[in-house]
Protein backbone atom coordinates (compact mmCIF):
# COMPACT_ATOMS: atom_id res chain seq x y z
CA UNK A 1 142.12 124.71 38.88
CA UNK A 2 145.03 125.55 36.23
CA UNK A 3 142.23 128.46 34.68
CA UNK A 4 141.69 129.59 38.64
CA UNK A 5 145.54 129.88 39.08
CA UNK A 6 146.20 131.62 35.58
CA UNK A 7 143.18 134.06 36.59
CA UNK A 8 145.41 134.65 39.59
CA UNK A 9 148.50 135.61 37.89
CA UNK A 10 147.05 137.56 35.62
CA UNK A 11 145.33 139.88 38.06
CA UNK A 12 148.40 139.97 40.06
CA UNK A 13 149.96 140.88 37.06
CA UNK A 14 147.76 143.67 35.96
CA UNK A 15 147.54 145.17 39.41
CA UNK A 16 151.39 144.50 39.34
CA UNK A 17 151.08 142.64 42.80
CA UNK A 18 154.30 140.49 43.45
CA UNK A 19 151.88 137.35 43.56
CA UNK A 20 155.00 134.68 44.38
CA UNK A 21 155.80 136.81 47.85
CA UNK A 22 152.49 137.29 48.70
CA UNK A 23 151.90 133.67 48.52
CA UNK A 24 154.63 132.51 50.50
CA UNK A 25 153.54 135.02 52.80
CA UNK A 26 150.36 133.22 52.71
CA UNK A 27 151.82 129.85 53.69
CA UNK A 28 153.79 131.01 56.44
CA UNK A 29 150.90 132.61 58.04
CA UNK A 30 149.09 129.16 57.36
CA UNK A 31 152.08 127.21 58.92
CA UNK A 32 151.63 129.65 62.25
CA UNK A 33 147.84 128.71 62.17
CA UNK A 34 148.69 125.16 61.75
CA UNK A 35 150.97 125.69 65.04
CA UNK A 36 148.23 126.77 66.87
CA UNK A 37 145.63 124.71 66.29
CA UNK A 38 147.45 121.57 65.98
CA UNK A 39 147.43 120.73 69.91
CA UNK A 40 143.58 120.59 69.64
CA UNK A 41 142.88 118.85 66.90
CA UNK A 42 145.58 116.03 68.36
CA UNK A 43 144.05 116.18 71.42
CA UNK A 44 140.07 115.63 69.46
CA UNK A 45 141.79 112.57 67.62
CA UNK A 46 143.27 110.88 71.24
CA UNK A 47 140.03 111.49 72.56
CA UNK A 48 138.26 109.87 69.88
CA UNK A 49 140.41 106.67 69.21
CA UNK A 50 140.24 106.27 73.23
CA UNK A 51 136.77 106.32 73.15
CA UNK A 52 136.50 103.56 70.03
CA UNK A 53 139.10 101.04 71.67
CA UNK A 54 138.07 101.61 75.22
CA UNK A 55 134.46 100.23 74.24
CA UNK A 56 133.04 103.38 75.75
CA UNK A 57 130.87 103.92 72.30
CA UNK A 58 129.40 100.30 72.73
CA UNK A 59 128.13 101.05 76.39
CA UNK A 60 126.98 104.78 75.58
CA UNK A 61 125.45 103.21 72.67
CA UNK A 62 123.52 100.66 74.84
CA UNK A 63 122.41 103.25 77.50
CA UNK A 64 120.84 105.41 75.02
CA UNK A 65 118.81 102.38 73.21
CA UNK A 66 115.81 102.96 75.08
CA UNK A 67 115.62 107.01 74.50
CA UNK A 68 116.72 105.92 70.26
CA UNK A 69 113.11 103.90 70.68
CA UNK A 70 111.20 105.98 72.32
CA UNK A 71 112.07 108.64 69.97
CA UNK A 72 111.84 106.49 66.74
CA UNK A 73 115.15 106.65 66.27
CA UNK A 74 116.57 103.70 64.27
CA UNK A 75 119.15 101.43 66.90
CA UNK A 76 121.99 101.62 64.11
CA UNK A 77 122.37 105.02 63.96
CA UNK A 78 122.56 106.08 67.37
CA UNK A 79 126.73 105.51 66.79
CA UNK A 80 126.65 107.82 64.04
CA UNK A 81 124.45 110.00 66.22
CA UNK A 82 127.84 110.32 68.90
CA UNK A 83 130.34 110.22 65.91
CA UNK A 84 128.88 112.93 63.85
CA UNK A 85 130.05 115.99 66.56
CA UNK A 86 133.24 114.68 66.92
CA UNK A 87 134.46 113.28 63.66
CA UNK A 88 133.31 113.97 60.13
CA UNK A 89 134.77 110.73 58.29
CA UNK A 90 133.90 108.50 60.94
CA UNK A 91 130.76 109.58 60.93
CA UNK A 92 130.74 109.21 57.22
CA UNK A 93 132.00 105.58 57.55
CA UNK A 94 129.37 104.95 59.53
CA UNK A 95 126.84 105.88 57.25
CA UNK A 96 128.45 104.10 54.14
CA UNK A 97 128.15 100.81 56.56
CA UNK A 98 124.14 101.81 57.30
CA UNK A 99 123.90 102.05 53.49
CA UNK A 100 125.46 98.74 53.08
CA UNK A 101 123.18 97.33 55.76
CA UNK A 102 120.01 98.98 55.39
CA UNK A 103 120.42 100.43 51.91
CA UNK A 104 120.05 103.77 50.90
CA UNK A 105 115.94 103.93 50.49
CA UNK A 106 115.54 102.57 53.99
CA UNK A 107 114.05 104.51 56.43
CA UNK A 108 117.51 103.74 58.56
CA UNK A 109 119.21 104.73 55.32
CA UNK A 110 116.86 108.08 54.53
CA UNK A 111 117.09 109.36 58.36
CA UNK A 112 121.36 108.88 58.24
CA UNK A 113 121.91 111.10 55.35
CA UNK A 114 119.52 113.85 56.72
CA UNK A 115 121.50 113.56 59.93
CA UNK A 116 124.75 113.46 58.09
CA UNK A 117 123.41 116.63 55.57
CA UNK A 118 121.88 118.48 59.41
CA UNK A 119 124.71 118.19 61.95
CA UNK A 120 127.97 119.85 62.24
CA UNK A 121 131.05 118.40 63.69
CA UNK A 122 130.63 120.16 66.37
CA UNK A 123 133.35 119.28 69.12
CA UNK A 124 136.55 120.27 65.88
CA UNK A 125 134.97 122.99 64.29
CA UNK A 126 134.82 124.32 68.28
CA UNK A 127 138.47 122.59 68.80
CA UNK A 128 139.46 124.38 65.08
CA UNK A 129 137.94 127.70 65.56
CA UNK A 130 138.44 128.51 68.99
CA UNK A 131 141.97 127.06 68.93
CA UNK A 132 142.54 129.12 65.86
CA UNK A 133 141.94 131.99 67.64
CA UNK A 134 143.49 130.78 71.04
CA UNK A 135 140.01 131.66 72.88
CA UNK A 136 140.09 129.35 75.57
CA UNK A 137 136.92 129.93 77.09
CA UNK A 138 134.37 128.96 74.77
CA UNK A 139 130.88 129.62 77.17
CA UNK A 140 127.49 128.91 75.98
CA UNK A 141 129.03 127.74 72.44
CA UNK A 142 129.40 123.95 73.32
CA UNK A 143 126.26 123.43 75.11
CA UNK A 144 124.09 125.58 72.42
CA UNK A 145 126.20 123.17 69.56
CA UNK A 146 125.43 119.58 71.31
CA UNK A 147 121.75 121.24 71.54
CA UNK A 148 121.26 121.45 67.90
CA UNK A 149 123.01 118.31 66.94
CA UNK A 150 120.13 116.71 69.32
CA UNK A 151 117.93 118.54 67.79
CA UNK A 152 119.16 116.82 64.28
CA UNK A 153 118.68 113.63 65.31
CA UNK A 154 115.27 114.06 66.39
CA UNK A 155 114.49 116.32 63.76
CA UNK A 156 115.54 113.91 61.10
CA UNK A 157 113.47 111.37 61.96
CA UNK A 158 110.22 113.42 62.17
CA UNK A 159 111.09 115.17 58.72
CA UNK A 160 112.12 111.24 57.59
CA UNK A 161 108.98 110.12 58.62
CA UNK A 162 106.79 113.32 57.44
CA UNK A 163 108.29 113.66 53.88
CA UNK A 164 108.05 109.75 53.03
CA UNK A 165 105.96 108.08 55.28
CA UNK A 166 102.99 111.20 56.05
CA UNK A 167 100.45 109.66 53.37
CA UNK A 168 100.24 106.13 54.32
């Protein structure tokens, strides 16, 4: 990072930029984009700590057993499964505690991480990028995003099962 910054200065220098006001240009610029996106994000976090203490995860969690079965999709990560579009560390937690459970060479283990390495967080990168750019009506975009985080799941478990398990 120090050889990044120097590089910095140094072209500033050269192209005799005035590379001190530019940045704090920068930052205030970030500081307004902080402003707006703020109320979102705040409003993502509420939503998600409401959801842990309420116990609403639990019951979700139960209701969707049967489908997690049917599909072949291993009963301890179907919490990860609702975490992963809405928060990236808790999601994350969630699959350290799989790991610690299952280990890492399990097939619980192997079909977390390609979940974890296929989804997107998809309810703050809409809450980031749309509040960002104070669009409030966001159309197809949620619908088509909770579509392909489905579409993880199941697809991690057939490429789980294809890439490790296809010989036997």
């Amino acid at each position: 990072m120090p050889a990044f910054a120097a590089v910095i200065l140094i072209f500033g220098l050269i192209k005799r930029v005035r590379v001190f006001d530019e940045f704090t240009e920068g930052a205030k610029e970030g500081l307004g984009t902080l402003y707006t996106i703020a109320p979102s994000v705040l409003g993502l976090v509420f939503a998600v700590s409401l959801l842990k203490t309420s116990g609403a995860v639990d019951v979700i969690c139960s209701a969707l057993k049967p489908a997690a079965d049917f599909l072949g999709f291993p009963e301890e990560l179907v919490p990860m499964a609702l975490l992963r579009p809405v928060s990236g560390s808790g999601a994350t937690a969630l699959l350290v505690q799989v790991f610690q459970d299952s280990g890492p060479d399990s097939f619980a283990g192997r079909v977390a991480s390609v979940l974890a390495g296929s989804s997107e967080t998809t309810f703050y990168a809409t809450a980031m990028y749309y509040g960002c750019v104070r669009i409030k009506n966001i159309r197809h975009t949620l619908v088509a995003a909770v579509a392909a985080d489905l579409t993880a799941a199941i697809m991690s478990v057939i490429t789980v099962n294809l890439f490790f398990y296809g010989n036997q």
